[in-house]
Protein backbone atom coordinates (compact mmCIF):
# COMPACT_ATOMS: atom_id res chain seq x y z
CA UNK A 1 109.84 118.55 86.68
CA UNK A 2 106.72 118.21 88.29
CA UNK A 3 104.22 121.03 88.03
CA UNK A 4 100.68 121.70 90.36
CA UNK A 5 98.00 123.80 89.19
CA UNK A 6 95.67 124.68 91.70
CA UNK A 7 92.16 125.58 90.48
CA UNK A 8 89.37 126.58 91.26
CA UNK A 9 86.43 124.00 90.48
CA UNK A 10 84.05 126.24 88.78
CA UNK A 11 86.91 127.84 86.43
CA UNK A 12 88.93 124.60 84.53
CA UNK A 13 89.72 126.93 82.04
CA UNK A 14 92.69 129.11 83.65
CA UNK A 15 94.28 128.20 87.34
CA UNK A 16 94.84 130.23 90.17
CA UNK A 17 98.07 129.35 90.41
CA UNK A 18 100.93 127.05 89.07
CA UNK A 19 103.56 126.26 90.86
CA UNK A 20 106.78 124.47 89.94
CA UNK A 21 109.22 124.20 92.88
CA UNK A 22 108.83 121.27 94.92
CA UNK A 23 109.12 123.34 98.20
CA UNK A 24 106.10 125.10 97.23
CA UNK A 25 104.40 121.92 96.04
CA UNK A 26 104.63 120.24 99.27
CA UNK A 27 103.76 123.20 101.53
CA UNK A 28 100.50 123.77 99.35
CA UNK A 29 99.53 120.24 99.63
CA UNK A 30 100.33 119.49 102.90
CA UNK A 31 97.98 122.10 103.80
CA UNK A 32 94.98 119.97 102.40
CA UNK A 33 96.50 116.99 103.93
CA UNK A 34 98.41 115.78 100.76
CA UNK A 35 101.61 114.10 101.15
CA UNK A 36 104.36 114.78 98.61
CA UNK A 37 108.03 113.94 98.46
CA UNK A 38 111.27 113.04 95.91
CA UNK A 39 112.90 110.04 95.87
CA UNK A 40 116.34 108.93 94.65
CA UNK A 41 116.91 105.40 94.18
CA UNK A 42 119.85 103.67 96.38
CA UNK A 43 121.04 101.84 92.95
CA UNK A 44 120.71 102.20 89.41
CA UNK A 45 118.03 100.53 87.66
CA UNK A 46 117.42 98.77 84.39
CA UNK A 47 114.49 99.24 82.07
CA UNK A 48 113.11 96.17 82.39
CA UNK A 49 113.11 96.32 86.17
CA UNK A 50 110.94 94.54 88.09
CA UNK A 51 108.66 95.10 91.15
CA UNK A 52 111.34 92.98 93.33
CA UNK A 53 114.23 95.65 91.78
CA UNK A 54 112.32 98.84 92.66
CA UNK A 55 111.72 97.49 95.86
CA UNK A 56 114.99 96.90 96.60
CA UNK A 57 116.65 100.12 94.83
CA UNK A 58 113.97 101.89 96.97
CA UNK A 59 114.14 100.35 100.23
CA UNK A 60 115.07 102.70 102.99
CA UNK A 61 111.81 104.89 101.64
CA UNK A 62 109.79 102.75 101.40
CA UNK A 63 110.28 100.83 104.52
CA UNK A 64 110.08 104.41 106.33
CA UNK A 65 106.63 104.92 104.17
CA UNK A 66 105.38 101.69 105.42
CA UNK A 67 106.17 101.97 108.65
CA UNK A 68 104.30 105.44 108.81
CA UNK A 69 101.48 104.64 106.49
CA UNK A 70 101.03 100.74 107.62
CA UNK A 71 100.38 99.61 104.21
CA UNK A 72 100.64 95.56 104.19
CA UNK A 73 100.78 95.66 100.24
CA UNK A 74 102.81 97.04 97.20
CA UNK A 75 102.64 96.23 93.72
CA UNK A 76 103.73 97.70 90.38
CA UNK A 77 101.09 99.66 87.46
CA UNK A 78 102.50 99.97 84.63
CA UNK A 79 101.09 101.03 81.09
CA UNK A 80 103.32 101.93 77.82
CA UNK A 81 102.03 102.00 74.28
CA UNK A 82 102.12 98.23 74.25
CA UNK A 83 99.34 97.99 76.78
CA UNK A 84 96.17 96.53 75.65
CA UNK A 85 92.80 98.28 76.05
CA UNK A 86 94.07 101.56 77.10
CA UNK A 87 91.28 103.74 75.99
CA UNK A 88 89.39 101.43 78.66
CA UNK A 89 91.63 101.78 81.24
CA UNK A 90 92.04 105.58 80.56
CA UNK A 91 88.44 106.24 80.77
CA UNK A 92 88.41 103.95 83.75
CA UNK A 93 91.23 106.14 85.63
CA UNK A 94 89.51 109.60 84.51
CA UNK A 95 86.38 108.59 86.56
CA UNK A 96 86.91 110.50 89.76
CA UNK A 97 86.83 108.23 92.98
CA UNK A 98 86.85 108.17 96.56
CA UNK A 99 88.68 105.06 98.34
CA UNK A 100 87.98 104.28 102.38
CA UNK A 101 92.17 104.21 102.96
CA UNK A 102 94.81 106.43 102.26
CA UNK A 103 96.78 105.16 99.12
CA UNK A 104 100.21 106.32 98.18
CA UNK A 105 101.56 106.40 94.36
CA UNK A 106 105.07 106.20 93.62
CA UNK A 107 106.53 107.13 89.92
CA UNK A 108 109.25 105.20 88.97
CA UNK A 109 109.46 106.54 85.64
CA UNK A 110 107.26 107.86 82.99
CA UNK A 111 104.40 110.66 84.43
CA UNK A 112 101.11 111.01 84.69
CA UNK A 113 98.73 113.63 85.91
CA UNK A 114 96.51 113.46 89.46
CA UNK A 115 93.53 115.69 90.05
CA UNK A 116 92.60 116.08 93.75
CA UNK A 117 89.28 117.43 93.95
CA UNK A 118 89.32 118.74 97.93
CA UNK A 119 86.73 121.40 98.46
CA UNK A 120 86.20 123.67 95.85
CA UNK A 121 89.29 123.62 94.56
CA UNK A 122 91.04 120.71 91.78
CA UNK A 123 95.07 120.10 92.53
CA UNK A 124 95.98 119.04 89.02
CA UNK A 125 99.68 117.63 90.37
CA UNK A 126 101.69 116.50 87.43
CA UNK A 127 103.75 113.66 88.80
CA UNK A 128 106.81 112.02 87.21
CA UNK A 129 109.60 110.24 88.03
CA UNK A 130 110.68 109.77 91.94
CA UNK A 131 107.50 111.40 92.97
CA UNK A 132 105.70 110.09 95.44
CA UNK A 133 102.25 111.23 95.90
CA UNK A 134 100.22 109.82 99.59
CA UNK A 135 96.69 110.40 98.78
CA UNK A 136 94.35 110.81 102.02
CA UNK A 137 91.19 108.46 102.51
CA UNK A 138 88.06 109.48 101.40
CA UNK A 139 89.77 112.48 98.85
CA UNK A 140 87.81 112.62 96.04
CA UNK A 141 90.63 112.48 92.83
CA UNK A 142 91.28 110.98 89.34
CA UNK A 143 94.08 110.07 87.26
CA UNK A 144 94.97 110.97 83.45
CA UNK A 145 97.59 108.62 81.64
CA UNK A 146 97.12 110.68 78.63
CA UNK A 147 96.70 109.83 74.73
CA UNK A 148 100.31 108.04 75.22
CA UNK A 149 100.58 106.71 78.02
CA UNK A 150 104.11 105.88 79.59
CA UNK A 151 105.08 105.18 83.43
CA UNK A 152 105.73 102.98 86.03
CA UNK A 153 104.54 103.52 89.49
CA UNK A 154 104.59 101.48 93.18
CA UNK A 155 100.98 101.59 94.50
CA UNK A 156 100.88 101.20 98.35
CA UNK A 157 97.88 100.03 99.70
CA UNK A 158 96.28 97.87 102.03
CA UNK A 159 93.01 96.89 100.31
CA UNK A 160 92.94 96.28 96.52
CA UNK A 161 89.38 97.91 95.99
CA UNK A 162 88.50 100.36 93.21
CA UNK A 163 87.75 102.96 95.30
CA UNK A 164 83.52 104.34 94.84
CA UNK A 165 82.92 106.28 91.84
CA UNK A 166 81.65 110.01 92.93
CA UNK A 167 78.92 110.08 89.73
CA UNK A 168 80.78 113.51 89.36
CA UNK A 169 82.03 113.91 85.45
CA UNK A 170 84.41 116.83 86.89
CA UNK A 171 87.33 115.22 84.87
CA UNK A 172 85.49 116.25 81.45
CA UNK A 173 85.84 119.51 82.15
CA UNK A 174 89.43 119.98 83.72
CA UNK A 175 92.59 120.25 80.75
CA UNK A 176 93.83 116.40 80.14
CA UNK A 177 97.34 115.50 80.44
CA UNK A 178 99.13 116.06 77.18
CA UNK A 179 101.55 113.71 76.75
């Protein structure tokens, strides 16, 4: 189930408000121009599916998101306990960034937490499975994998850049994902 805790940024320890349905979840970030929705896969797939398998068992979506969001390129993230270097890459991911395009995040399986950090407020949106998460250019954000790490997600983009560090250490003080 995903889960969005809205905070303000001066009070990490306690939200304003968490909410749980994905109604509500959608309706509060659409109103800061954050794009959330649920997909279901058109066929079942395996565990060792690949990007070419998503793709396919996700077609009609994605081909809608595409068309809508003009991304020219798609490829798979994925990190499990296998993965080498992961306190690198997790420190890497917890850096909050700002990227000149829109990006959009699809969770094929495993979860992952998002911080949105839009005004003075944090979105802490725990994604996981089927979400799909369309984050707006230029909205500052960061991503926690946790201590154990497990998902698999579709990134849409159309340039592969790593987004510009804000200098902001905002992530240090927000609660982690707890995997």
């Amino acid at each position: 189930m995903s889960i969005l805790s809205v905070y303000d940024q001066s009070r990490p320890e306690q939200p304003n408000k968490v909410l749980t349905y994905l109604e509500d979840i959608v309706s509060t970030l659409a109103t800061v121009g954050v794009r959330v929705e649920r997909w279901a896969a058109s066929a079942p797939l395996q565990a060792d599916a690949g990007q070419d398998d998503v793709m396919a068992a996700y077609r009609a979506d994605l081909d809608r998101l595409i068309a809508q969001g003009g991304y020219g390129k798609a490829e798979m993230f994925a990190v499990d306990r296998d993965t080498p270097e992961q306190d690198a890459l997790r420190a890497r991911l917890l850096q909050e960034r700002r990227y000149a395009e829109d990006k959009a995040f699809f969770f094929v399986a495993g979860s992952g937490l998002f911080n949105l950090h839009i005004g003075d407020a944090v979105y802490a949106l725990l994604c996981e499975k089927n979400d799909l998460l369309v984050v707006p250019a230029g909205t500052a954000h960061w991503f926690d994998m946790g201590e154990n790490p497990y998902f698999m997600t579709l990134r849409m983009f159309n340039n592969a850049e790593d987004g510009t560090p804000t200098g902001d250490d905002i992530a240090s003080r927000f609660p982690g994902f707890e995997n």
